[in-house]
Each structure stands twice: as structure tokens, then as C-alpha cells.
PDB file of N, CA and C in Angstrom:
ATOM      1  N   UNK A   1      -5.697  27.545  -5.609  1.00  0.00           N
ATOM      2  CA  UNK A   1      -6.163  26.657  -4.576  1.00  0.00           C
ATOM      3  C   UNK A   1      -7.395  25.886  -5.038  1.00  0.00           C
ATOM      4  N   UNK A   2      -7.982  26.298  -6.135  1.00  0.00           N
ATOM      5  CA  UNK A   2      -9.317  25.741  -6.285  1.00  0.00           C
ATOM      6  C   UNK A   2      -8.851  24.485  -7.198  1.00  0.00           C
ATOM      7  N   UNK A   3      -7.687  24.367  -7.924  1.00  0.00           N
ATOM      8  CA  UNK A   3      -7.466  23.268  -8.547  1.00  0.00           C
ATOM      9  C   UNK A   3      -7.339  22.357  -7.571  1.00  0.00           C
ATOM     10  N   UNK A   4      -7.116  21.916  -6.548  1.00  0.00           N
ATOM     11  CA  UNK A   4      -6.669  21.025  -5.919  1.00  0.00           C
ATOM     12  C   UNK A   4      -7.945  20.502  -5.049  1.00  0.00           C
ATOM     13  N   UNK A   5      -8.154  19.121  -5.441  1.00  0.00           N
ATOM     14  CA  UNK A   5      -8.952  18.606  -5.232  1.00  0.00           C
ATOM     15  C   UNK A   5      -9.747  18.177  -3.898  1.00  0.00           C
ATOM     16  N   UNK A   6     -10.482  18.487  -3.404  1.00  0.00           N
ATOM     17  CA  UNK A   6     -11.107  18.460  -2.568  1.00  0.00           C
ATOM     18  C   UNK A   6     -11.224  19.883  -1.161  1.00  0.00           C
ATOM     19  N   UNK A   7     -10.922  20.200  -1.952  1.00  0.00           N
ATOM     20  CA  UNK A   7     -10.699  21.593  -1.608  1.00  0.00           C
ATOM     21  C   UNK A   7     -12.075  22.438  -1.381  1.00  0.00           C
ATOM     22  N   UNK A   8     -12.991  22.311  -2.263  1.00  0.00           N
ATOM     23  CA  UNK A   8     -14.673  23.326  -2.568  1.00  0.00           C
ATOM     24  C   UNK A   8     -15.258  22.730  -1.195  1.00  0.00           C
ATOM     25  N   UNK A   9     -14.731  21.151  -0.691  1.00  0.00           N
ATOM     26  CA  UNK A   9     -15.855  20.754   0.688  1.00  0.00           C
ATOM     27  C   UNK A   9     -15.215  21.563   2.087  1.00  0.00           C
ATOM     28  N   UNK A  10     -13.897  22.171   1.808  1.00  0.00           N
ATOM     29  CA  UNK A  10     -13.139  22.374   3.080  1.00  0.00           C
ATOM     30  C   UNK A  10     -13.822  23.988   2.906  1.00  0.00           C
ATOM     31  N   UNK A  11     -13.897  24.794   1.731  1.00  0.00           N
ATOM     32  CA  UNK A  11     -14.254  26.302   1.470  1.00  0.00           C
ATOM     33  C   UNK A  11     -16.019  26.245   1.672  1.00  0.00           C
ATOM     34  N   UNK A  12     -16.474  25.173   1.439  1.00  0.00           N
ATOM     35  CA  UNK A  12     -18.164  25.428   2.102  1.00  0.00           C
ATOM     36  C   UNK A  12     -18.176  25.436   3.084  1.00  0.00           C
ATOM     37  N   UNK A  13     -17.463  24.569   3.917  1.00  0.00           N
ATOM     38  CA  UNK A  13     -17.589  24.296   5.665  1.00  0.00           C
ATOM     39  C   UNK A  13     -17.132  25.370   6.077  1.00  0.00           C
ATOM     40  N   UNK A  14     -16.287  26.437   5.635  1.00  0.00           N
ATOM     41  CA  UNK A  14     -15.479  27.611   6.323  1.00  0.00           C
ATOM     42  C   UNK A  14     -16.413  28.720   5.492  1.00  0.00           C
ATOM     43  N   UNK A  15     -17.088  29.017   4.309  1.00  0.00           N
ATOM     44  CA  UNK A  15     -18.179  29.840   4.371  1.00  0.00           C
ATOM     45  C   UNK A  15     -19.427  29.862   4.944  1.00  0.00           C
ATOM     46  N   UNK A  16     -19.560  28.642   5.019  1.00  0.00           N
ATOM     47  CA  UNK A  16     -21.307  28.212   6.140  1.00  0.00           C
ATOM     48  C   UNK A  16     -20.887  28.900   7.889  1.00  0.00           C
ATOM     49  N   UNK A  17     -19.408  28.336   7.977  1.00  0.00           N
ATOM     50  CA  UNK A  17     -19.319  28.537   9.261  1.00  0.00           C
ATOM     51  C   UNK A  17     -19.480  30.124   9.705  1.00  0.00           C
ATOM     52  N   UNK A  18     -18.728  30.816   8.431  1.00  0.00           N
ATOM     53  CA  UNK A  18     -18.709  32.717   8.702  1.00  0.00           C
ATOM     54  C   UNK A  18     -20.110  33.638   7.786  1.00  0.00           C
ATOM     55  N   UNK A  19     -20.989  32.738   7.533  1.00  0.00           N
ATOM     56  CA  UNK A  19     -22.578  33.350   6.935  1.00  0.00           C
ATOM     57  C   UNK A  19     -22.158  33.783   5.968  1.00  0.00           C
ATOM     58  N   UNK A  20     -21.380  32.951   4.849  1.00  0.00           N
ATOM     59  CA  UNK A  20     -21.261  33.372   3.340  1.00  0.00           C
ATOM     60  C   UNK A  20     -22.263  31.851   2.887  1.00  0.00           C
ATOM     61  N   UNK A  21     -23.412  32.364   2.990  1.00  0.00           N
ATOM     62  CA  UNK A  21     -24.349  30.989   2.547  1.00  0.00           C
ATOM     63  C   UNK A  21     -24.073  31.257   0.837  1.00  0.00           C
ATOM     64  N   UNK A  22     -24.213  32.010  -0.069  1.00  0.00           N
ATOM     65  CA  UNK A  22     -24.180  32.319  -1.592  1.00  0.00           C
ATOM     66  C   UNK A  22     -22.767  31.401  -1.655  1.00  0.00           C
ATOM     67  N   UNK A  23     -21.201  31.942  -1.086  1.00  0.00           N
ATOM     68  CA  UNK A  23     -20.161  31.428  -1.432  1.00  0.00           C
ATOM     69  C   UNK A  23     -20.511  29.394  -0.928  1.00  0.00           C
ATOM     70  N   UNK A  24     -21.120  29.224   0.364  1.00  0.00           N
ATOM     71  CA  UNK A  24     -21.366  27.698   0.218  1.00  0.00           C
ATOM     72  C   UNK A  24     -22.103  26.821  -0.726  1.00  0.00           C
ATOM     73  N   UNK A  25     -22.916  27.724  -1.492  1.00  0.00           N
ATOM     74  CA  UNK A  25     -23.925  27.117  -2.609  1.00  0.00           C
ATOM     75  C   UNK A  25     -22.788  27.148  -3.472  1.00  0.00           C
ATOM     76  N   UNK A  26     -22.421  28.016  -3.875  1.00  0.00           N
ATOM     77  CA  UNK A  26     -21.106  27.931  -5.201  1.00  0.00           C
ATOM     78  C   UNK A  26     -19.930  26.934  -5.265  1.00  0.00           C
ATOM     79  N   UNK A  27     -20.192  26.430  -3.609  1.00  0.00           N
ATOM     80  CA  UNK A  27     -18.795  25.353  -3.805  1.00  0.00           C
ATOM     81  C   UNK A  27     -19.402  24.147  -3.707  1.00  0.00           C
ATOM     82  N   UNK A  28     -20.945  23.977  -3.124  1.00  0.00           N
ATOM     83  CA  UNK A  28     -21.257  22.638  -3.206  1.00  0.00           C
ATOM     84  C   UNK A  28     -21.701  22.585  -5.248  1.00  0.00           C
ATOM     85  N   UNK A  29     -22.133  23.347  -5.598  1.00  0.00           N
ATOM     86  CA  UNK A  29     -23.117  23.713  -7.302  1.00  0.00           C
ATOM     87  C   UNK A  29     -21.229  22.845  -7.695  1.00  0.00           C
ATOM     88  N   UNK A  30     -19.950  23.739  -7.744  1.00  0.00           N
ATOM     89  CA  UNK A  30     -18.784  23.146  -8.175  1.00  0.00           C
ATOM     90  C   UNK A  30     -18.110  21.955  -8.008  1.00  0.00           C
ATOM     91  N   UNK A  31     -18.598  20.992  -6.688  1.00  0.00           N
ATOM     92  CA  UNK A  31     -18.640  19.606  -6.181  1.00  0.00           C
ATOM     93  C   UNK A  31     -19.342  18.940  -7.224  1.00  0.00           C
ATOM     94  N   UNK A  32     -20.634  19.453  -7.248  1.00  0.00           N
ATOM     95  CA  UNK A  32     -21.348  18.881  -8.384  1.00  0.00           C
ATOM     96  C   UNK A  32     -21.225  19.096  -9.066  1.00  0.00           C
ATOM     97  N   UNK A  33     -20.878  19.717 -10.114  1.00  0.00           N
ATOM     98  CA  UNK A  33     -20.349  19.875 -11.552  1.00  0.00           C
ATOM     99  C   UNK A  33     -18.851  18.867 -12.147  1.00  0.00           C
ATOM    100  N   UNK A  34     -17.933  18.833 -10.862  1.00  0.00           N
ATOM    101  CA  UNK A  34     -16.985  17.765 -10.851  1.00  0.00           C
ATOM    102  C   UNK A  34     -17.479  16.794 -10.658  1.00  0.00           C
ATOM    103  N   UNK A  35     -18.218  16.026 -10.104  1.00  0.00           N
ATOM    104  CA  UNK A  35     -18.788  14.819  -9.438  1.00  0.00           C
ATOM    105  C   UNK A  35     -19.450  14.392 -10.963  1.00  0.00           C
ATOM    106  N   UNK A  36     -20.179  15.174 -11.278  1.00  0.00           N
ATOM    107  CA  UNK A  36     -21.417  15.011 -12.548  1.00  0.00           C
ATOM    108  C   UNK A  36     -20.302  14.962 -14.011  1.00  0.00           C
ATOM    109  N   UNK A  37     -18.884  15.646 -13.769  1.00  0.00           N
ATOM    110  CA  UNK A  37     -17.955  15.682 -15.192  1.00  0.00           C
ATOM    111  C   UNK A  37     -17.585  14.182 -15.680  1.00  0.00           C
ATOM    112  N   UNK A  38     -17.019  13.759 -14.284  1.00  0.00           N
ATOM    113  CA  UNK A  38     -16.387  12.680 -13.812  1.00  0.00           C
ATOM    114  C   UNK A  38     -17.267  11.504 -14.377  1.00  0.00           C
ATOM    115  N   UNK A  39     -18.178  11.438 -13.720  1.00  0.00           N
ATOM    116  CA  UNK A  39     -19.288   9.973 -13.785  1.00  0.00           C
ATOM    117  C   UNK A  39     -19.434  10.176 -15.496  1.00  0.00           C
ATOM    118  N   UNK A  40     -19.755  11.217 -16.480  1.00  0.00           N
ATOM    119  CA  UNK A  40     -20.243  11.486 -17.493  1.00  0.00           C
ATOM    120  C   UNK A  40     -18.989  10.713 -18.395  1.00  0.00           C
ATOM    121  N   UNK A  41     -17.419  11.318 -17.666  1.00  0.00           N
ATOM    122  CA  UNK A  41     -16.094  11.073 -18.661  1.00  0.00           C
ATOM    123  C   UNK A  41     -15.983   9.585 -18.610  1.00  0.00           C
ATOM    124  N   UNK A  42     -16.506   8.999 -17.400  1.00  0.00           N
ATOM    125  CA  UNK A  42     -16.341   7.445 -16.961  1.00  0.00           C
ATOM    126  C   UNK A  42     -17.251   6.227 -17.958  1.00  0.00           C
ATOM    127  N   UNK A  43     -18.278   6.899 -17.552  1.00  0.00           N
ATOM    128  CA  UNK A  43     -19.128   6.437 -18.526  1.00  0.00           C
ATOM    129  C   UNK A  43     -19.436   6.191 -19.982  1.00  0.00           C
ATOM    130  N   UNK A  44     -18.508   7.377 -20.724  1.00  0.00           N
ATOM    131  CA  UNK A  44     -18.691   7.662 -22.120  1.00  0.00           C
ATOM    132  C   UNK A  44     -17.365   6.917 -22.255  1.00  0.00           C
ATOM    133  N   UNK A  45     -16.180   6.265 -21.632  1.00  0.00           N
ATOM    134  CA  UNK A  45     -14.840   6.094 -22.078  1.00  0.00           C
ATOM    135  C   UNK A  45     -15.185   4.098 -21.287  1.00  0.00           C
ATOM    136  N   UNK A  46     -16.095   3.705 -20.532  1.00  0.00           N
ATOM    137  CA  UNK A  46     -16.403   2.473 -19.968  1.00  0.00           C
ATOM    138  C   UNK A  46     -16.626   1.872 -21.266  1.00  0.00           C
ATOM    139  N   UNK A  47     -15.739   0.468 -21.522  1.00  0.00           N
ATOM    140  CA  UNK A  47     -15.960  -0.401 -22.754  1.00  0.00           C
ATOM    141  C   UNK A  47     -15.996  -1.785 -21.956  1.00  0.00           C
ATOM    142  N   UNK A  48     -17.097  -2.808 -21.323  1.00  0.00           N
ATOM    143  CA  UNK A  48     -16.979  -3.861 -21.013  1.00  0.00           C
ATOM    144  C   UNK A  48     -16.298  -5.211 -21.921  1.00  0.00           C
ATOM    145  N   UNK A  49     -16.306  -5.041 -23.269  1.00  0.00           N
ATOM    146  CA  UNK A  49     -15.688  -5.463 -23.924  1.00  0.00           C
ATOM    147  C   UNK A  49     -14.487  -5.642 -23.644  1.00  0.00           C
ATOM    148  N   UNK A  50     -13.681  -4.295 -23.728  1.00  0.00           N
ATOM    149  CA  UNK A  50     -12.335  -4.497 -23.175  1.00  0.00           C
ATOM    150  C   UNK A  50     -11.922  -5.457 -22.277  1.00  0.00           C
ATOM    151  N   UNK A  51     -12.650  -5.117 -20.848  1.00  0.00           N
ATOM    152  CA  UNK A  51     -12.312  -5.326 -19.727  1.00  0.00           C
ATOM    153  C   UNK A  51     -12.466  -7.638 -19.646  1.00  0.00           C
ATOM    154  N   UNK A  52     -13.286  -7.643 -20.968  1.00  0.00           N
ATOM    155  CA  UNK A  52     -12.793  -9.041 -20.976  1.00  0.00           C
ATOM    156  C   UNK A  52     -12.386  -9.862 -21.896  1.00  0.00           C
ATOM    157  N   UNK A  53     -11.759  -9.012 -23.105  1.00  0.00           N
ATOM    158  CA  UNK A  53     -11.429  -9.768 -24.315  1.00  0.00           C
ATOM    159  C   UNK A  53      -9.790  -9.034 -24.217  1.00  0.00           C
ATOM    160  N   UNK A  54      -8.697  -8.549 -23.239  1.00  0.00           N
ATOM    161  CA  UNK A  54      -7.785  -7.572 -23.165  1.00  0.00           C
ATOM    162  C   UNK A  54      -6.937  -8.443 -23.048  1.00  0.00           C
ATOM    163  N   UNK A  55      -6.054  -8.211 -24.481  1.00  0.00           N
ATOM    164  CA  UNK A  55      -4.773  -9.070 -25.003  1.00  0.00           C
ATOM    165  C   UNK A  55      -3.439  -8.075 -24.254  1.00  0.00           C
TER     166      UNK A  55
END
């Protein structure tokens, strides 16, 4: 279940709601670690070049 995306915001809202505050830090810390993978993979693979010399 944890592969599927967007999933860690639906498991914080349902540990905050039953006082697993440790398990809500662990799924927002894993939001951010995806959020932070993402922007990093985007960034390092972004070629503006491409986007205007593309035969």
C-alpha cells in the first residue's frame, strides 16, 4: 500500500486522528523525501536547450 501514491497524506490524517503522532511524522518525513526525490530527478534531467532546439 505504501507504493501507491498518495497514500502517506491519507495514513497521517488516520494516525493524527488515533494519537499515533511518531507514525504521522514518518509519513509526512516520507512525503518529503518523495517531494525532495522528485524536484532533485527533475532538475538534474531539465535541459532548456532541448526544449528549444528539438528536431
Amino acid at each position: 500500500m505504501m507504493a501507491i501514491p498518495f497514500t502517506e497524506a491519507a495514513l497521517a490524517l488516520t494516525s493524527y486522528a488515533v494519537g499515533q503522532y511518531s507514525m504521522t511524522l514518518l509519513s509526512i518525513a516520507i512525503m518529503l523525501a518523495y517531494a525532495a526525490a522528485f524536484v532533485a530527478l527533475s532538475v538534474k534531467l531539465y535541459n532548456p536547450e532541448k526544449l528549444i532546439l528539438q528536431r
